[in-house]
Protein backbone atom coordinates (compact mmCIF):
# COMPACT_ATOMS: atom_id res chain seq x y z
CA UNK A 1 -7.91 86.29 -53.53
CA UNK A 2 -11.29 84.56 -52.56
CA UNK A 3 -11.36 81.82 -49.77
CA UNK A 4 -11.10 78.81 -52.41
CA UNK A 5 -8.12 80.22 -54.31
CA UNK A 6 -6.66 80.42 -50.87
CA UNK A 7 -6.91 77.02 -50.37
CA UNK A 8 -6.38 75.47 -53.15
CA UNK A 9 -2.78 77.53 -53.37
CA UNK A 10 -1.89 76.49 -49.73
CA UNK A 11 -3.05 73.12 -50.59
CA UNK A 12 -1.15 72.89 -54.26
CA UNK A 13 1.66 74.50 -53.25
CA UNK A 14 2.43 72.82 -50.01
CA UNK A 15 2.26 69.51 -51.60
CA UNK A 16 4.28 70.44 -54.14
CA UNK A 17 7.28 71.88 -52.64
CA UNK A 18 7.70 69.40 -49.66
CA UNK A 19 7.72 66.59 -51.98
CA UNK A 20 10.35 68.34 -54.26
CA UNK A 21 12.52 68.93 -51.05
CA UNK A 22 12.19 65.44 -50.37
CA UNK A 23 13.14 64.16 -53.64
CA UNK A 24 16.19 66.26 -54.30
CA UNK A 25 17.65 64.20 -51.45
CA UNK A 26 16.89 61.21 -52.94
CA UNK A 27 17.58 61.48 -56.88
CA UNK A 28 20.84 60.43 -58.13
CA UNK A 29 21.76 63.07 -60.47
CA UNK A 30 23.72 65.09 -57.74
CA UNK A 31 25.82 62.44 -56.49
CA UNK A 32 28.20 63.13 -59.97
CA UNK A 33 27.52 66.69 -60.46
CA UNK A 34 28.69 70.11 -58.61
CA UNK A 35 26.05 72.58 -58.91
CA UNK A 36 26.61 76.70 -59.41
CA UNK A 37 24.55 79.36 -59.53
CA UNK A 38 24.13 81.09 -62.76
CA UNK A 39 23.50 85.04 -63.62
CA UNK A 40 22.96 84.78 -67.17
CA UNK A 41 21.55 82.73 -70.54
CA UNK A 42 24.92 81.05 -71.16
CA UNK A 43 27.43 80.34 -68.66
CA UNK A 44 30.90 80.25 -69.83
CA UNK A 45 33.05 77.80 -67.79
CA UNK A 46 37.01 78.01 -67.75
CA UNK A 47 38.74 75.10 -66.88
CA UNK A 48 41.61 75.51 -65.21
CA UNK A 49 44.85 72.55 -65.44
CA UNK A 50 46.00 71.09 -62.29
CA UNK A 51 48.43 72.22 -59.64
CA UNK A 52 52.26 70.92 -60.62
CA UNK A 53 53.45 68.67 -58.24
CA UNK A 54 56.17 69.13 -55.31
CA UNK A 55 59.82 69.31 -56.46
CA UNK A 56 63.04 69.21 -54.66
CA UNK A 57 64.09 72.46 -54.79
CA UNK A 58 67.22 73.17 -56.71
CA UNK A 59 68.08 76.38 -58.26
CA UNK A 60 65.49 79.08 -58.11
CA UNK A 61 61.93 78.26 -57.93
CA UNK A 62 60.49 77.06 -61.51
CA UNK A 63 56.57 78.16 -61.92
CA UNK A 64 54.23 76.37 -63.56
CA UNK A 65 51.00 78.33 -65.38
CA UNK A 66 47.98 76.26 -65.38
CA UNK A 67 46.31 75.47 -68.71
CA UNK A 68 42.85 77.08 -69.32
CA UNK A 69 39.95 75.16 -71.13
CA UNK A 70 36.99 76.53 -71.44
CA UNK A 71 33.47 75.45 -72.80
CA UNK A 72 29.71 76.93 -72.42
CA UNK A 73 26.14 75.69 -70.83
CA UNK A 74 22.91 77.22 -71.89
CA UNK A 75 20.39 77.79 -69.51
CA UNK A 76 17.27 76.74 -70.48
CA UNK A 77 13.30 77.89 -69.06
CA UNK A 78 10.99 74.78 -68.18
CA UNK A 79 7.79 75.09 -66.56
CA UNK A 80 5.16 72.53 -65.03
CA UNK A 81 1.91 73.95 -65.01
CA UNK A 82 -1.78 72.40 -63.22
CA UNK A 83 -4.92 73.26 -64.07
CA UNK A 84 -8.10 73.11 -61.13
CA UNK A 85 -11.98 73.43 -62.22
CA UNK A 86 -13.38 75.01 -59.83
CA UNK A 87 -16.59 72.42 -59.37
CA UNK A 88 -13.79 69.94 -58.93
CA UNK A 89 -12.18 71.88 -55.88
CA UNK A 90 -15.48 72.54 -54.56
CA UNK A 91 -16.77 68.71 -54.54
CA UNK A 92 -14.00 67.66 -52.60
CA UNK A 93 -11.53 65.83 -54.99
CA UNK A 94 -8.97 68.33 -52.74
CA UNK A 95 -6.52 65.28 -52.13
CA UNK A 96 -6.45 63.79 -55.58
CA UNK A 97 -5.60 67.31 -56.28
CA UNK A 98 -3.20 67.54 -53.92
CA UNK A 99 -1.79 63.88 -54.86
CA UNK A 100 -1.07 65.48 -58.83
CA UNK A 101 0.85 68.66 -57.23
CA UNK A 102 3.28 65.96 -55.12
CA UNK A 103 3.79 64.71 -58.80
CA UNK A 104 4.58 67.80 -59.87
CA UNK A 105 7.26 68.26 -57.28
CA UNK A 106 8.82 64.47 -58.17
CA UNK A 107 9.04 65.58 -61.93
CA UNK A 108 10.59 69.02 -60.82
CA UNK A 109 13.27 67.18 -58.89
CA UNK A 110 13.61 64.17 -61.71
CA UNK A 111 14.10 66.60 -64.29
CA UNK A 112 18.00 66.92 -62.79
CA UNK A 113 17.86 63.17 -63.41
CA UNK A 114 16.50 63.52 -66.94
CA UNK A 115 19.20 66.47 -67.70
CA UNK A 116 21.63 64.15 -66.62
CA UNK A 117 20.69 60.87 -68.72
CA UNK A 118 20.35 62.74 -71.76
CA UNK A 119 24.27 63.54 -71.48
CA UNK A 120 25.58 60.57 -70.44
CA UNK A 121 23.35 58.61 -73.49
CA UNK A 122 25.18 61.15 -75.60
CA UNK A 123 28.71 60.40 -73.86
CA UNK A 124 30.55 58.93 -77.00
CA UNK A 125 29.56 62.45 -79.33
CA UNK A 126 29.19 64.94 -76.92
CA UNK A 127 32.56 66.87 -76.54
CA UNK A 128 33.81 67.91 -72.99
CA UNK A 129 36.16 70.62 -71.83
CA UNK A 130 39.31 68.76 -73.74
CA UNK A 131 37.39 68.28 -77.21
CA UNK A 132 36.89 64.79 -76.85
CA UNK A 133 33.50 63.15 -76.75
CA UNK A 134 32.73 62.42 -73.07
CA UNK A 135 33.44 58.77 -73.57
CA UNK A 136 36.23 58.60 -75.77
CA UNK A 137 39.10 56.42 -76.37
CA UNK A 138 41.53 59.75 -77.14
CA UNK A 139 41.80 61.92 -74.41
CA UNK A 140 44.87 63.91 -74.11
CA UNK A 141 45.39 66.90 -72.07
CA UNK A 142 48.86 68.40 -71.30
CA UNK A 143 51.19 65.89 -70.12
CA UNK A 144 48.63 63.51 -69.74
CA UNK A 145 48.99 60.90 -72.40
CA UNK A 146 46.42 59.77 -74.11
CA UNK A 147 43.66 57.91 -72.06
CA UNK A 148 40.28 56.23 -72.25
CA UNK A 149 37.27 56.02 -70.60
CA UNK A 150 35.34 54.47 -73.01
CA UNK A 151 36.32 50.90 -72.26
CA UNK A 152 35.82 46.98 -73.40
CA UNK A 153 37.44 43.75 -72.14
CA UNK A 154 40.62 45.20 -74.37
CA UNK A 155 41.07 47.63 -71.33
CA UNK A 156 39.19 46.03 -68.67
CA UNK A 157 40.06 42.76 -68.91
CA UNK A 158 37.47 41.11 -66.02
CA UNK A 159 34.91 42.54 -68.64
CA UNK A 160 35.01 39.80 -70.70
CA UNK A 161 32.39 37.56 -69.18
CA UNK A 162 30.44 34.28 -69.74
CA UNK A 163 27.29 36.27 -70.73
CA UNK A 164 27.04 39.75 -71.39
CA UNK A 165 23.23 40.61 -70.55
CA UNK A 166 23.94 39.22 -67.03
CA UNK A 167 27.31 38.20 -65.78
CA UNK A 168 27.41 36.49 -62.28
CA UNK A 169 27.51 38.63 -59.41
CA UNK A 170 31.74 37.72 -58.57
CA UNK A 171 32.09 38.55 -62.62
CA UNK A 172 30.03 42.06 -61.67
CA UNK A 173 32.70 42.43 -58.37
CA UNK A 174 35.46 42.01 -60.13
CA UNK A 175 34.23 44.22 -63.24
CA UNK A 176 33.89 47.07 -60.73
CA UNK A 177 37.09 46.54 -58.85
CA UNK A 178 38.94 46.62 -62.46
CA UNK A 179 37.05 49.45 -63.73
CA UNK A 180 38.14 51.34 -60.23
CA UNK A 181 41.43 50.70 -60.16
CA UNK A 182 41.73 51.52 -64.21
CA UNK A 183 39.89 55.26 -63.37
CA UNK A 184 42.83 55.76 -60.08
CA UNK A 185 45.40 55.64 -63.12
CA UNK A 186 43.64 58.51 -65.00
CA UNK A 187 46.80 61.33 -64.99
CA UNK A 188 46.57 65.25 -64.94
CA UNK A 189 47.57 67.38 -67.66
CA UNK A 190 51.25 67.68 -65.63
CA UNK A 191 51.24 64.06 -65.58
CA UNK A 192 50.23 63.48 -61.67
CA UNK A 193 47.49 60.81 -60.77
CA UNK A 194 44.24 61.84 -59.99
CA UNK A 195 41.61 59.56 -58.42
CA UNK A 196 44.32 58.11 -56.05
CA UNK A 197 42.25 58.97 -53.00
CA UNK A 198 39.08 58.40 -54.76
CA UNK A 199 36.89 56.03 -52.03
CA UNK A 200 33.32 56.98 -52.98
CA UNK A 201 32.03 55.46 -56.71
CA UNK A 202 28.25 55.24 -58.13
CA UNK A 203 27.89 52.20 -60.95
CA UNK A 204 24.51 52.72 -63.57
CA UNK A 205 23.16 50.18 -65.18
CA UNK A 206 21.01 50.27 -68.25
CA UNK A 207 19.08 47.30 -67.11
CA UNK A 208 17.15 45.16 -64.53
CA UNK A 209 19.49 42.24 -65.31
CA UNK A 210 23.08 44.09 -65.32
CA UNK A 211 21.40 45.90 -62.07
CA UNK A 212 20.17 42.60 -59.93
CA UNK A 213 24.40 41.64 -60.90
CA UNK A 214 26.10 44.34 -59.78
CA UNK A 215 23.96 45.05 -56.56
CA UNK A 216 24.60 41.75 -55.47
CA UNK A 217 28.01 41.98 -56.19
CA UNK A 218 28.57 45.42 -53.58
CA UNK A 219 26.13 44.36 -51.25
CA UNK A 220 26.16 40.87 -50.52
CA UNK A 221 29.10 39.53 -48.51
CA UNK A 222 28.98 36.21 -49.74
CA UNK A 223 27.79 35.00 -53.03
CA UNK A 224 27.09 31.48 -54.56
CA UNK A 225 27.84 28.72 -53.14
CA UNK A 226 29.15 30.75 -50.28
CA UNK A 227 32.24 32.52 -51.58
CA UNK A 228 32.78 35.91 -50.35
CA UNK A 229 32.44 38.58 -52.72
CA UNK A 230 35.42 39.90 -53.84
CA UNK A 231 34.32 43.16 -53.29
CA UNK A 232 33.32 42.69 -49.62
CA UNK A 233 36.84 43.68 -48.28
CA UNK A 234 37.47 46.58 -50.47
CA UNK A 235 38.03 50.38 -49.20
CA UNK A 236 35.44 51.60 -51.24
CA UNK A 237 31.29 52.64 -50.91
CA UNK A 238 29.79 51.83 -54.35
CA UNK A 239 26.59 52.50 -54.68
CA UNK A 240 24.63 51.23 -57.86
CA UNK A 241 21.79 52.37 -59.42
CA UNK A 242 19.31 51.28 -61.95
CA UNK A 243 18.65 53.70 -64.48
CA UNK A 244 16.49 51.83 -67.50
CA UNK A 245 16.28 55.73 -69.42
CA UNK A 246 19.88 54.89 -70.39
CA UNK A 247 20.52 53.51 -73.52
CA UNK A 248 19.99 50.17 -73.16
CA UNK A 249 23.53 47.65 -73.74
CA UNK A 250 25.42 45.93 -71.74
CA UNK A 251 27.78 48.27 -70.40
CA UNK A 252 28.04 50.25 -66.81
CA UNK A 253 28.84 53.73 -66.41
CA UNK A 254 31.07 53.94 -63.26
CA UNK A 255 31.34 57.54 -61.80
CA UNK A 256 33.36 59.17 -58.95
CA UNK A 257 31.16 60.27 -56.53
CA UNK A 258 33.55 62.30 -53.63
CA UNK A 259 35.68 64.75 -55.94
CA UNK A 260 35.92 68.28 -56.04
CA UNK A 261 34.75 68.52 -59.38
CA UNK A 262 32.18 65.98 -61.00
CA UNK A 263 31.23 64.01 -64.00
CA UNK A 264 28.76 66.52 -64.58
CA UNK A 265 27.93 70.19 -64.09
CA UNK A 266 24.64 71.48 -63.33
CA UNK A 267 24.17 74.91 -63.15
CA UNK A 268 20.25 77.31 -62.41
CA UNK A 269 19.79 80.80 -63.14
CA UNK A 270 16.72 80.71 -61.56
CA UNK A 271 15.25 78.25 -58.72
CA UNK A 272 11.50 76.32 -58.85
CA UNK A 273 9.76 79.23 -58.35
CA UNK A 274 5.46 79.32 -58.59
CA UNK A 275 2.72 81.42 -59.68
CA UNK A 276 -0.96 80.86 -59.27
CA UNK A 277 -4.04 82.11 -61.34
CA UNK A 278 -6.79 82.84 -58.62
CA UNK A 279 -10.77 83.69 -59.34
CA UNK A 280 -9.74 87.67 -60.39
CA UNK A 281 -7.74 86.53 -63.26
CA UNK A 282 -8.81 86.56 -67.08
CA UNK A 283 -8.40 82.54 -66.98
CA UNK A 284 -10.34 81.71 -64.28
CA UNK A 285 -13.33 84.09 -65.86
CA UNK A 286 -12.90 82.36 -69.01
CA UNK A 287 -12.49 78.96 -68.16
CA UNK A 288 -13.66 78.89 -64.70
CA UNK A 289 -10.34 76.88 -63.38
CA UNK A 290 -7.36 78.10 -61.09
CA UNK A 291 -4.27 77.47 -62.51
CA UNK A 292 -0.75 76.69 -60.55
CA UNK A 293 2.61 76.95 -62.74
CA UNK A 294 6.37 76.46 -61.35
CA UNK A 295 9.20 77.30 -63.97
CA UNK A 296 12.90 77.05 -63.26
CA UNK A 297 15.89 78.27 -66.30
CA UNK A 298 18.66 75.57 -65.48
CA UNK A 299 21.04 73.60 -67.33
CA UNK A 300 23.85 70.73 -67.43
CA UNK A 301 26.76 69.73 -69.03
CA UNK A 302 29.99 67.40 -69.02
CA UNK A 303 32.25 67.84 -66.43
CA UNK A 304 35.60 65.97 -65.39
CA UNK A 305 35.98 63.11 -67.70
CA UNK A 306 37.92 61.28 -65.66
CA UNK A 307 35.60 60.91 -63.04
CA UNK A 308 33.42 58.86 -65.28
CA UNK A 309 34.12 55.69 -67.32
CA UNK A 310 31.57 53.60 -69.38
CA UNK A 311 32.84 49.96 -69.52
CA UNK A 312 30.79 47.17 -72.02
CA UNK A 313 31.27 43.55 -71.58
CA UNK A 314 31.13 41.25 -73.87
């Protein structure tokens, strides 16, 4: 490799990679999904039911098999690939150059992002592990009952607000309180309560205007007129997000953030990984420009269900 392909690469690649370290800590995508490592094209994932509960014991001891589910994620290859001239490189455009590759490593770590709004847009036809859609108003597992987490003012009643498009920020507290206290009531397929400990919740919103509510709502201590926000006492951290890639509506999607298992899994069979293209290659003799490529072969799909819960108002 000649001295300019040498620096270009330490210069592209550098760029690149600390930015994508960098943003991985600051995307949202992995807040609601548990990540594995994956050996092969399609990863099978069984689902296993939930521990019985304690019983007094009387008689002999009475086990309890746990109920398998099971349901597949393809892994999938993507690449990002740029392009140098060499006369560029040479008349010093270096840090625009460099500038592109930390935009490369921002769309590398996004893409988890973009994996993961693609599902949840999908939430109300996309089955999960139960064979529901994600969002559904008829899931039923075991001895679960039949439960929703695709919900209106019908289920959460605070949702029914003067305007829609933007309720005030103590309508946005108290549609989030509601909305948490609906998920804690979310049973097992042996009929125990789940999210009971749950402390730890992230709220999207579709939209700027649903966004400005809601972050005022967990944020601010006190609210017009000087009330104090409902939610400013509560033993929870909600974080909220603005993601305008979601369908746009007036709805929130309120996920558990501190569970074992997630909303969402995410799984890679093979990490960013880069190759470069330097002056004794074919493409650089035929087009006279170095070339720098990453490709990764990851995937995502639903998770726990009732971790997540998409609320409209109305």
């Amino acid at each position: 490799m000649g001295a300019l392909a040498e620096m270009a690469q330490e210069a592209i690649s550098t760029s690149f990679y600390e930015t994508l370290s960098a943003a991985l800590g600051e995307i949202w995508s992995p807040k609601i999904s548990v990540q594995f490592d994956s050996k092969q094209a399609t990863e099978k994932h069984r689902w296993l039911g939930f521990s019985p509960a304690l019983r007094e014991w009387v008689g002999g001891r009475q086990a309890k098999s746990l109920r398998v589910e099971a349901f597949s994620i393809n892994n999938v290859l993507y690449e990002w690939t740029l392009d140098v001239e060499d006369p560029d490189w040479r008349r010093g455009v270096g840090p625009q150059i460099k500038l592109r590759a930390r935009e490369g490593g921002l769309r590398a770590a996004q893409h988890w992002n973009t994996l993961a709004k693609t599902l949840l847009n999908a939430g109300e036809s996309g089955t999960c592990y139960d064979g529901a859609a994600f969002f559904s108003a008829a899931h039923a597992s075991g001895a679960s009952g039949t439960q929703i987490n695709l919900c209106t003012a019908s289920h959460i009643l605070s949702a029914d607000v003067a305007t829609a498009a933007k309720p005030t920020a103590a309508e946005a507290a108290d549609v989030g309180l509601e909305a948490i206290g609906y998920m804690q009531s979310y049973k097992d397929d042996v009929g125990e309560i789940v999210n009971e400990n749950a402390k730890k919740f992230l709220i999207l919103c579709p939209t700027a205007r649903l966004f400005s509510s809601f972050f005022q709502a967990f944020t601010l201590q006190t609210l017009a007129a000087g009330a104090e926000s409902p939610a400013a006492k509560a033993p929870y951290a909600v974080e909220v997000q603005h993601v305008p890639t979601l369908t746009s509506g007036s709805y929130i999607l309120l996920c558990r953030m501190d569970g074992e298992v997630r909303p969402l899994i995410a799984q890679e069979e093979e990490p960013v990984t880069d190759q470069f293209l330097d002056e004794s290659s074919t493409h650089y003799v035929n087009t006279n420009t170095l070339r720098f490529g990453v490709k990764t072969t990851r995937g995502m799909g639903y998770g726990e269900w009732r971790h997540a819960m998409k609320v409209t108002l109305s």
